[in-house]
Protein backbone atom coordinates (compact mmCIF):
# COMPACT_ATOMS: atom_id res chain seq x y z
CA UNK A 1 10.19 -1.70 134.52
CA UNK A 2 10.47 0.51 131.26
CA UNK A 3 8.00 -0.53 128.43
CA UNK A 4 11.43 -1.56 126.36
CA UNK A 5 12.47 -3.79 129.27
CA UNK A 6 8.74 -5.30 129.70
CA UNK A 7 8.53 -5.56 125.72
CA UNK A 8 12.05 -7.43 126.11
CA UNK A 9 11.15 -10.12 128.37
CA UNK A 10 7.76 -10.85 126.66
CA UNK A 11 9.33 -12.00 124.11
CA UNK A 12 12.39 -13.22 125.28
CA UNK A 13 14.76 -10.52 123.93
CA UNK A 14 17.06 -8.63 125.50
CA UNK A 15 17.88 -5.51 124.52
CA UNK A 16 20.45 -4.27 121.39
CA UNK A 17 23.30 -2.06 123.21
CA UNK A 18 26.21 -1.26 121.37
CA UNK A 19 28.25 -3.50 123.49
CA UNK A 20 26.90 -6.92 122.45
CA UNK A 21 28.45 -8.26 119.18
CA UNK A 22 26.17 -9.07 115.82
CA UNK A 23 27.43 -12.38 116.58
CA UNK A 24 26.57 -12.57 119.82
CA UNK A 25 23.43 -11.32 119.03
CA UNK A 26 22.94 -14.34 116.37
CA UNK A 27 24.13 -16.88 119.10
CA UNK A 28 20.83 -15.70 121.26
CA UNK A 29 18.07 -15.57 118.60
CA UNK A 30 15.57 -17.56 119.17
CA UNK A 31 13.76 -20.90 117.99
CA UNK A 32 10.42 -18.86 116.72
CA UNK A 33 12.40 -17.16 113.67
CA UNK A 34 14.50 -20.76 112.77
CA UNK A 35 11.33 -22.31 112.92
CA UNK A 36 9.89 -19.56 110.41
CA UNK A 37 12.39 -19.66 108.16
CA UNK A 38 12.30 -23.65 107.80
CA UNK A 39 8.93 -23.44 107.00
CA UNK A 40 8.97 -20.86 104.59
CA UNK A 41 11.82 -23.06 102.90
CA UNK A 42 9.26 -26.28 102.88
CA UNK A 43 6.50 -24.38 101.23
CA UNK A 44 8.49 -22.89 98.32
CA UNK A 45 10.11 -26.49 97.79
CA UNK A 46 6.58 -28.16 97.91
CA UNK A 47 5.46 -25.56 95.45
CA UNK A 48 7.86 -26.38 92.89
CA UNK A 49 7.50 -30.45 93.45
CA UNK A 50 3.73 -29.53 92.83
CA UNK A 51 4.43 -27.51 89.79
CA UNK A 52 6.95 -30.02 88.21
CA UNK A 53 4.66 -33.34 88.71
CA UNK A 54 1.61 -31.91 87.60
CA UNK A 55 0.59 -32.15 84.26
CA UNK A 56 0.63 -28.94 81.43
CA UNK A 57 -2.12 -28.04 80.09
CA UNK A 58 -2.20 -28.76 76.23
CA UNK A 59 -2.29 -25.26 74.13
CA UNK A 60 -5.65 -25.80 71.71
CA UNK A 61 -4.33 -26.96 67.72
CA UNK A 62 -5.40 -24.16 65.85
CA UNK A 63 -7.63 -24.75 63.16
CA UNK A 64 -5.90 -24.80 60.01
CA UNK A 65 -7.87 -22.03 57.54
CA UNK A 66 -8.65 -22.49 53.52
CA UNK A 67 -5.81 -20.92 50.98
CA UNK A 68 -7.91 -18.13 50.05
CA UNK A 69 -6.22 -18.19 46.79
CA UNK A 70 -7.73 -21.92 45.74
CA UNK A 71 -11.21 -22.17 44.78
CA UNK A 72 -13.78 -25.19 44.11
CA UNK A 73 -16.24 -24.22 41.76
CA UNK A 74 -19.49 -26.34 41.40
CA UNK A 75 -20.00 -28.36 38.61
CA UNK A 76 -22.29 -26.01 37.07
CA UNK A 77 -19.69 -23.00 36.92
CA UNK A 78 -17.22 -25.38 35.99
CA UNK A 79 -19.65 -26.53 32.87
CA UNK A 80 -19.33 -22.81 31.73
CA UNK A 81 -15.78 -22.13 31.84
CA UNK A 82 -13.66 -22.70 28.74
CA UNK A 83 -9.98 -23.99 30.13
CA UNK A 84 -6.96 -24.57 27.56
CA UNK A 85 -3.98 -25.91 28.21
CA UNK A 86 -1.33 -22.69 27.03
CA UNK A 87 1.28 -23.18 24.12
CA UNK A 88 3.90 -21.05 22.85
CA UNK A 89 2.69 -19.48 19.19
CA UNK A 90 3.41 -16.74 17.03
CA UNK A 91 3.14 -13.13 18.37
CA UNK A 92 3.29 -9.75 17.19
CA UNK A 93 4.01 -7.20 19.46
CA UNK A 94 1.88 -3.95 18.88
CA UNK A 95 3.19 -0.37 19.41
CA UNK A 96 0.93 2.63 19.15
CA UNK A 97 1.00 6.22 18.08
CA UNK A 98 -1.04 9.17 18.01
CA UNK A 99 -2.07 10.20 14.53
CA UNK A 100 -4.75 12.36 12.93
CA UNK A 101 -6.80 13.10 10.11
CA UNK A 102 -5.02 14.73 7.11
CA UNK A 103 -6.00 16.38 3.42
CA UNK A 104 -5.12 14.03 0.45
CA UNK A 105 -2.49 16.58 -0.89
CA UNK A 106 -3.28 15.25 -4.33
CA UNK A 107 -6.90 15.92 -4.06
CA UNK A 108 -6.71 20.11 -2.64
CA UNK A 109 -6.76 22.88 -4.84
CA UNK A 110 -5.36 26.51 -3.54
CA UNK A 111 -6.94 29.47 -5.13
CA UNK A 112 -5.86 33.11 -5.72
CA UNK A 113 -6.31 35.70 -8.26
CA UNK A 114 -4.30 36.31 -11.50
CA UNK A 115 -4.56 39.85 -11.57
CA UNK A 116 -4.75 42.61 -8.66
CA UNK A 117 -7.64 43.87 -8.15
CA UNK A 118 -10.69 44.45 -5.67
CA UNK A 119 -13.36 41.75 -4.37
CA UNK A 120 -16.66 43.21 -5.83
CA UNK A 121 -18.74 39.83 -4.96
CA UNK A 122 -18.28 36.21 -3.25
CA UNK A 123 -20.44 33.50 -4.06
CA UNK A 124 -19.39 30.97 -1.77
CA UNK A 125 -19.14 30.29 1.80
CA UNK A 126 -16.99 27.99 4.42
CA UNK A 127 -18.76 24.50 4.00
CA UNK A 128 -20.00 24.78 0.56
CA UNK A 129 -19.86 22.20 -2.06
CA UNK A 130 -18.77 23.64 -5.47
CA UNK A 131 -17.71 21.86 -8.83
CA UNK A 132 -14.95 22.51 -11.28
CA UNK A 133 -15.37 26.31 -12.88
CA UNK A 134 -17.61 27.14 -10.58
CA UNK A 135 -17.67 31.00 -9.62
CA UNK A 136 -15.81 31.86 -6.34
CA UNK A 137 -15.31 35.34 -6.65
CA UNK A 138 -15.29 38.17 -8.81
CA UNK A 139 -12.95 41.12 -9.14
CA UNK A 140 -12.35 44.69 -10.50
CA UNK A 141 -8.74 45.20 -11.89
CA UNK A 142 -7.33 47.86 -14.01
CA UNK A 143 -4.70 45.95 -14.98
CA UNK A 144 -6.83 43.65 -16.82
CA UNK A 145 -8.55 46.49 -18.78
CA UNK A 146 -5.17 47.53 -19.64
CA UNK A 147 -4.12 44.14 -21.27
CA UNK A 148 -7.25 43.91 -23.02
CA UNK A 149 -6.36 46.90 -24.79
CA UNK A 150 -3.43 46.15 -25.54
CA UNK A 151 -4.50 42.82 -26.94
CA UNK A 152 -7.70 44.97 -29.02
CA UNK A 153 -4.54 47.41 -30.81
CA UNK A 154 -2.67 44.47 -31.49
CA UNK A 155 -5.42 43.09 -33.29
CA UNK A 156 -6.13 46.20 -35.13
CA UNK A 157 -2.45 46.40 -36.49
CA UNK A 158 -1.93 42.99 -37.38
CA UNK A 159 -5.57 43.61 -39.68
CA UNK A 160 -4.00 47.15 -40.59
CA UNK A 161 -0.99 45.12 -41.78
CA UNK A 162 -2.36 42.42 -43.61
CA UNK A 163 -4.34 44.86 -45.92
CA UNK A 164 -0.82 46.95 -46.54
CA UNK A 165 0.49 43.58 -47.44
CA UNK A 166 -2.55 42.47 -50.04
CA UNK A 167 -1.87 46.18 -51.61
CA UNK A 168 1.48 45.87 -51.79
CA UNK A 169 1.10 42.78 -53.74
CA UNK A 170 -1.38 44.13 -56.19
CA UNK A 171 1.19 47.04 -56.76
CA UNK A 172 4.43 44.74 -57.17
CA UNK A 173 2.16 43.13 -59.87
CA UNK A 174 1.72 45.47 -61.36
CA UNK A 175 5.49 46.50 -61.84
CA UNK A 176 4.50 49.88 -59.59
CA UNK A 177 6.22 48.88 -56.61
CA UNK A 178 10.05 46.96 -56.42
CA UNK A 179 10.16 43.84 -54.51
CA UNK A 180 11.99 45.78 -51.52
CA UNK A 181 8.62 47.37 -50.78
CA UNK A 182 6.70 44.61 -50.60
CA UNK A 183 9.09 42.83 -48.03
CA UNK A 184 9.18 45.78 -46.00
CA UNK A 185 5.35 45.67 -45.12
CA UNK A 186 5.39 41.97 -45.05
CA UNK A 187 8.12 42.25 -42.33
CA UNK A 188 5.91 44.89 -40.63
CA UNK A 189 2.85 42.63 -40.74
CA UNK A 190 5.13 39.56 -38.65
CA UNK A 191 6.22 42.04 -36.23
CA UNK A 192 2.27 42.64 -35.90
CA UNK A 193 1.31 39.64 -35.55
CA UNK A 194 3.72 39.03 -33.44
CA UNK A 195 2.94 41.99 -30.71
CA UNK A 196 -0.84 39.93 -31.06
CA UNK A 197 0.36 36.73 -30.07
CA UNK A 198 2.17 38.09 -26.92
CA UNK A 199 -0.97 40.40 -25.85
CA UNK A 200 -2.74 36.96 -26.13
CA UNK A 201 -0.20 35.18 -24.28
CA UNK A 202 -0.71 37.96 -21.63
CA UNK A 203 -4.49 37.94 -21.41
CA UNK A 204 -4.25 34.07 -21.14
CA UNK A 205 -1.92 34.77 -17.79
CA UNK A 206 -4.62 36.56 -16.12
CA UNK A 207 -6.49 33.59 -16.70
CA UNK A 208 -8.97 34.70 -19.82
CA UNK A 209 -9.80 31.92 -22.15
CA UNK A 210 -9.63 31.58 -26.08
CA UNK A 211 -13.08 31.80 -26.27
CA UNK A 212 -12.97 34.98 -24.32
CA UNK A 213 -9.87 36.45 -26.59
CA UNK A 214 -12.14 35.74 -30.06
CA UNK A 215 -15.12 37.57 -28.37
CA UNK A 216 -13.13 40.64 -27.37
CA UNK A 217 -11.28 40.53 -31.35
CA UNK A 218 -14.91 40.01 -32.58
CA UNK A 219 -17.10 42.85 -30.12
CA UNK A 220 -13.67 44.88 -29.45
CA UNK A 221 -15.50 45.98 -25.28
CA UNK A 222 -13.42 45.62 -22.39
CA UNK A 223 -14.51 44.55 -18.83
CA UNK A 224 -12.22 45.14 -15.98
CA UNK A 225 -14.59 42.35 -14.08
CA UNK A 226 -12.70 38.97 -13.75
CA UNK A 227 -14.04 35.64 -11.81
CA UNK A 228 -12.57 33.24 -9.63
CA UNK A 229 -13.00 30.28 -10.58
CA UNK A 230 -12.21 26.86 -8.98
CA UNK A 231 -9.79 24.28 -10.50
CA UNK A 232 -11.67 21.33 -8.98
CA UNK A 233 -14.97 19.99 -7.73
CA UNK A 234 -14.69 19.95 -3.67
CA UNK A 235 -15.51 21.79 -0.67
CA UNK A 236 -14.61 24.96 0.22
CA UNK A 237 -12.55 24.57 3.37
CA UNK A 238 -10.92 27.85 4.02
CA UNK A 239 -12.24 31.65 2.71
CA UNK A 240 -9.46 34.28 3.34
CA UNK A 241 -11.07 37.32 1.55
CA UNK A 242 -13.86 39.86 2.11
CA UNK A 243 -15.63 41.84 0.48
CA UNK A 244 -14.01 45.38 -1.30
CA UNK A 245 -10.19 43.80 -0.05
CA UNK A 246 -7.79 44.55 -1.99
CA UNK A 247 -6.09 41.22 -3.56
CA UNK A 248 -2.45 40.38 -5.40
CA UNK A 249 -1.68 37.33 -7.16
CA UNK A 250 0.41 36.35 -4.46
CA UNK A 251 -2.72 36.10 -1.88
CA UNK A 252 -4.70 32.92 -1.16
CA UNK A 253 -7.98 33.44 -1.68
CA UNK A 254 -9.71 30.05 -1.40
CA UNK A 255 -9.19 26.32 -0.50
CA UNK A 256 -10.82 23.96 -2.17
CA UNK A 257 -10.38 20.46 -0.69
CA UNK A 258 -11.93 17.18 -2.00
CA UNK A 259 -13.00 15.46 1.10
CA UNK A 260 -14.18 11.67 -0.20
CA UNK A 261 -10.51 10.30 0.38
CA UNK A 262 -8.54 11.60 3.65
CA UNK A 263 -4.94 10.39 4.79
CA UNK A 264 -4.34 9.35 8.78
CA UNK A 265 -0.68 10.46 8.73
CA UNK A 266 1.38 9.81 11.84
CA UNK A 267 5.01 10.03 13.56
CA UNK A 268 6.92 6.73 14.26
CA UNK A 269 9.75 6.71 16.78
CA UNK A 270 12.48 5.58 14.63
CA UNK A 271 13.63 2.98 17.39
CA UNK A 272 11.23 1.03 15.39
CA UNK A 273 11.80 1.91 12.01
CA UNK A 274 12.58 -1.90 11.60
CA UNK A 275 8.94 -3.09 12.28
CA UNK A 276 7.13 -0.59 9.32
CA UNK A 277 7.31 -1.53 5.70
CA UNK A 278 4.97 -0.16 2.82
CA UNK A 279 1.47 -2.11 2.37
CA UNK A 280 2.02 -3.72 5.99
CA UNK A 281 -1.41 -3.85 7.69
CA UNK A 282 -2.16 -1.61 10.37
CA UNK A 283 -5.26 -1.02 12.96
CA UNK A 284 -7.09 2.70 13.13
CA UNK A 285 -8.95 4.02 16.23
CA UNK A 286 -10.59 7.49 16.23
CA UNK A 287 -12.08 8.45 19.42
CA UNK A 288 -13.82 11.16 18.67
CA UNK A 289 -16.32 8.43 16.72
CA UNK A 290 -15.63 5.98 18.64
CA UNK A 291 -14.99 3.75 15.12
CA UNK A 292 -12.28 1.65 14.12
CA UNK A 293 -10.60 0.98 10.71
CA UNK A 294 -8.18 -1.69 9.43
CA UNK A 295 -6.44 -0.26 6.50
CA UNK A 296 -2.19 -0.38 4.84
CA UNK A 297 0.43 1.67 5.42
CA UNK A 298 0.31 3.93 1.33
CA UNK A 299 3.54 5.50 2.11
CA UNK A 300 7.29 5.12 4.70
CA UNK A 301 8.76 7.95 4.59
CA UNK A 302 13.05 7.28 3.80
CA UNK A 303 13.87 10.07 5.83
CA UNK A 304 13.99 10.73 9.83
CA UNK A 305 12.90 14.31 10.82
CA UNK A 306 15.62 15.26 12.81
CA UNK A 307 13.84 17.59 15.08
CA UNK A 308 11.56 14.77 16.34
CA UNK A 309 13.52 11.83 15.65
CA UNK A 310 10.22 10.08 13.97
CA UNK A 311 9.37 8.76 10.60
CA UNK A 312 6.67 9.74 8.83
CA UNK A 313 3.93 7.54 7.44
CA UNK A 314 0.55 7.85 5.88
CA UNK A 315 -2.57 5.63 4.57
CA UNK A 316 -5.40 6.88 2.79
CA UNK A 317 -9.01 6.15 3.96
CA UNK A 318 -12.30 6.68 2.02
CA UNK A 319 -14.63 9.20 2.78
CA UNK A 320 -17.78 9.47 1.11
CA UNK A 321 -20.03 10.01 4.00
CA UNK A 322 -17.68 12.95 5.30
CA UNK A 323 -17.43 11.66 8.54
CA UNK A 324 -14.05 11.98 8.97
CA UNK A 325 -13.10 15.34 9.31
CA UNK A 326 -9.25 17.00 9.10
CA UNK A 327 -7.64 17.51 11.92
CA UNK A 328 -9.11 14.84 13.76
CA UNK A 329 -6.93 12.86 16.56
CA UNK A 330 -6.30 9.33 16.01
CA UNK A 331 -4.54 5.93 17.30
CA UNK A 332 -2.29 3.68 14.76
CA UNK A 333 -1.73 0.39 15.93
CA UNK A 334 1.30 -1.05 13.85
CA UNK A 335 2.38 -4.95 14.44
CA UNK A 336 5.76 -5.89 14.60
CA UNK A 337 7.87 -9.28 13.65
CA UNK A 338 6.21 -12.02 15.01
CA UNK A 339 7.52 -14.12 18.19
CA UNK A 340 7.51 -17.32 19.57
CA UNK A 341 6.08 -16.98 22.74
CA UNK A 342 3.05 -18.11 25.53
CA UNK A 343 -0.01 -16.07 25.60
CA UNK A 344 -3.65 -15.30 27.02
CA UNK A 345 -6.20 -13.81 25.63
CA UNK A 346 -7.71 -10.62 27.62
CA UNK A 347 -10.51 -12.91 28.95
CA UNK A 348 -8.10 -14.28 31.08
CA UNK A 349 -7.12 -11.97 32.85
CA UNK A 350 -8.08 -10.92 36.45
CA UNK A 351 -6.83 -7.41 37.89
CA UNK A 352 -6.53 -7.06 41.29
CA UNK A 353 -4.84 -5.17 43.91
CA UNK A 354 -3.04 -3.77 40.96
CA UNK A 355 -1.43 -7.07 39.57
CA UNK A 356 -2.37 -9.13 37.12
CA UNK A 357 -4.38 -12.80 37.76
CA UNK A 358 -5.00 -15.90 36.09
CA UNK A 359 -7.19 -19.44 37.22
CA UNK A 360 -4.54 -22.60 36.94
CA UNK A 361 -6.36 -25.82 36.59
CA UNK A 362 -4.51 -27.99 40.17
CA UNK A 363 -7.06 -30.74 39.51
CA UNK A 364 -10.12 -31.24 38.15
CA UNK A 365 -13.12 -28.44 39.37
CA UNK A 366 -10.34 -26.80 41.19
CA UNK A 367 -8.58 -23.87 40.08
CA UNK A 368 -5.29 -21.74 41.87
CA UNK A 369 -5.23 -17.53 41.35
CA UNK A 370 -2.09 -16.82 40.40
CA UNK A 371 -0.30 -13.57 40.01
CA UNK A 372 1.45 -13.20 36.29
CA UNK A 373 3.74 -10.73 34.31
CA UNK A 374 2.32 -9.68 31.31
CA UNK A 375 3.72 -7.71 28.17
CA UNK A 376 2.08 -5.31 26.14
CA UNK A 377 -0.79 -5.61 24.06
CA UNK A 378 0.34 -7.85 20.84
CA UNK A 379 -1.37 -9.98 18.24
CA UNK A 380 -1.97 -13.32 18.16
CA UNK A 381 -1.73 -15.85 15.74
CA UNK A 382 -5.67 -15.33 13.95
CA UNK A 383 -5.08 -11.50 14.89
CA UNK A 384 -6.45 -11.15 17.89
CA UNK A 385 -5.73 -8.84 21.18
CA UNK A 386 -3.56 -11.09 23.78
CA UNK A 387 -1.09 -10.03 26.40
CA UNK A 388 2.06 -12.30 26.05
CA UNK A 389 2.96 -13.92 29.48
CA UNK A 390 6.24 -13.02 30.89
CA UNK A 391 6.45 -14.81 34.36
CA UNK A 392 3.94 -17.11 36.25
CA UNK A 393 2.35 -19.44 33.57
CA UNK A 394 4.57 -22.39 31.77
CA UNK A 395 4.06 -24.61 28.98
CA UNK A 396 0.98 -26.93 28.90
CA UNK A 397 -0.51 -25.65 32.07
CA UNK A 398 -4.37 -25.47 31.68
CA UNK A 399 -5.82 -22.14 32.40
CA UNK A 400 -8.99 -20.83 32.35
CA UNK A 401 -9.46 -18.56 29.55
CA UNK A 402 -13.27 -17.84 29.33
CA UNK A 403 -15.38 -17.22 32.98
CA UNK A 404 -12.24 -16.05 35.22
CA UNK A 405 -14.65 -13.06 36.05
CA UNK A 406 -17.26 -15.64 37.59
CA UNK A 407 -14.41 -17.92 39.03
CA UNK A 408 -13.20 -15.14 41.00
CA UNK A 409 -16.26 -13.73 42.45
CA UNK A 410 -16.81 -17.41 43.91
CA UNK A 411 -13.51 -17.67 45.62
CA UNK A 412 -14.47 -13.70 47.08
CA UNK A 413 -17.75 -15.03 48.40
CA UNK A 414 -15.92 -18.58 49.91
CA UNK A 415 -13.10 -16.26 51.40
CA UNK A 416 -15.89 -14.44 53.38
């Protein structure tokens, strides 16, 4: 017997040939698989009786966690917080612009020289104080020598004249001389006097006084030496000579400036020319001494510069300590029309992840943070800093307005 055959009747097969049919082969299978089959059929069907009678397991209820956005304080943080229930009121909205520190045109004097000439000597320097007359500068000029000698002949004809005249009239008395004669030098003594008067007039353009014109008639010396004098008591700001230049009359020599009243002058958009008015009150800041000034708007300008689309305006501030310096950068705070509308004060306020907090009362001792819209810095009714509230807070609710700071580092440390 082959192995197939003796493997065939061990198990009660016969062997697949070509010849038999499949279902002919199905007719002769026997019990053994059936039985196999039915049982695998009973198991999966007892499985899924099992599974449907017995009993789920319940998922665990999760525990439900804290808002991390309410907070209980204790009653000692709630003794220290100040809460107020929020109402509209009357706000002005505040706009700012950069400004600086300005001369008092009024109170600056601009010096230069009368006559050409050469710088033989400065007395002054950048800084220094100096008082009305005082000596600046001094100059040579050859065109003042000139004009004093001119002036000095002048003189010396009109006195040349004026004795021709007194002759003359002793002469016409007596009968030597016709009248004709003695109108002739009288004529020649107004055209003398005359020529004086405009020498004078000359001398007094290149700045020499009458005192000095009476001591040149009465010595008869010249001096080609002139001084610069100042117009006004100040300080000298700006020096734009040397020594030996060469000077016109058209050339600035020295600015005088008197520094115990300065003007903060600065550009205003004119989108809101309708909130600035003369004498309205307005808020300095200078940074650069970390001070602050309240102070009224001296002057509106009625025109727009139409290269920067801005109105000029201007206030003057005192001085007398020198302090405030020209040129200085500064902050104008201007308040608008006042508006109707809810408020907080700065205290208020929490800042976090970039948006803007405040504490609403829910109940007593318990407080919600809640994110709010806020406009721009404004003024509130007694003139304080507040930020009016655009969205998130409505009338009456209570907020806390003093100890947010506190309240929130609580609710951090509960939310831990």
């Amino acid at each position: 017997m082959t192995p197939f055959a003796g493997c065939c009747a061990a198990t009660r097969f016969k062997p697949r040939t070509p010849f038999i049919p499949f279902f002919q082969e199905r007719a002769e299978m026997p019990c053994a698989r059936s039985t196999r089959l039915a049982r695998t059929f009973i198991g999966l069907a007892m499985a899924f009786t099992l599974a449907a009678c017995s009993k789920p397991e319940e998922a665990p209820v999760a525990a439900q966690r804290p808002d991390p956005m309410v907070v209980e304080a204790n009653q000692g943080l709630v003794a220290s917080l100040q809460i107020e229930e929020v109402q509209p009121a009357p706000v002005s909205p505040i706009f700012r612009v950069a400004g600086r520190i300005d001369f008092d045109e009024q109170r600056i004097s601009r010096i230069s020289t009368t006559v050409p000439g050469r710088i033989s000597d400065i007395k002054v320097v950048l800084g220094q104080s100096v008082g009305k007359g005082a000596t600046l500068a001094t100059l040579t000029s050859a065109n003042l020598g000139e004009a004093q000698l001119s002036y000095i002949k002048a003189n010396s004809q009109v006195q040349l004249m004026r004795r021709s005249v007194e002759r003359a009239k002793a002469l016409f008395a007596a009968d030597v001389i016709g009248s004709a004669e003695l109108q002739r030098r009288e004529n020649e003594l107004e055209v003398a006097e005359a020529e004086k008067r405009g020498a004078a007039d000359q001398l007094r353009l290149l700045g020499l006084r009458d005192g000095t014109l009476e001591n040149l008639e009465r010595v008869g010396s010249i001096s080609s030496v002139k001084p610069v004098l100042s117009t006004q008591s100040g300080t000298v700001v700006e020096r734009k000579v040397a020594l030996g230049q060469v000077v016109q009359p058209s050339d600035l020599l020295f600015v005088i400036a008197d520094l115990s009243v300065v003007r903060v002058v600065a550009d205003v958009p004119e989108q809101e020319a309708r909130s600035i008015a003369k004498g309205q009150q307005i808020g300095i800041d200078i940074p650069a001494l970390a001070i602050s000034r309240e102070a009224r708007l001296d002057y509106v300008s009625p025109t727009v510069n139409p290269d920067t689309r801005t109105i000029l305006v201007r206030t003057d501030l005192e001085n007398r300590d020198g302090s405030l310096k020209p040129a200085m950068l500064a902050t104008v705070e201007i308040a608008g029309a006042p508006v109707e509308q809810i408020y907080l004060l700065p205290s208020a306020i929490v800042r976090e992840n970039n948006t803007d907090h405040v504490f609403v009362e829910i109940e007593p001792g318990k407080f919600r943070m809640r994110p709010v819209v806020l406009g721009h810095i404004a003024r509130g009714p007694d003139g304080e800093e507040v930020r009016p509230v655009l969205e998130g807070v409505v009338k009456g609710e209570r907020v806390v307005v003093d100890g947010a700071f506190h309240l929130n580092t609580q609710r951090k440390s509960a939310n831990q």
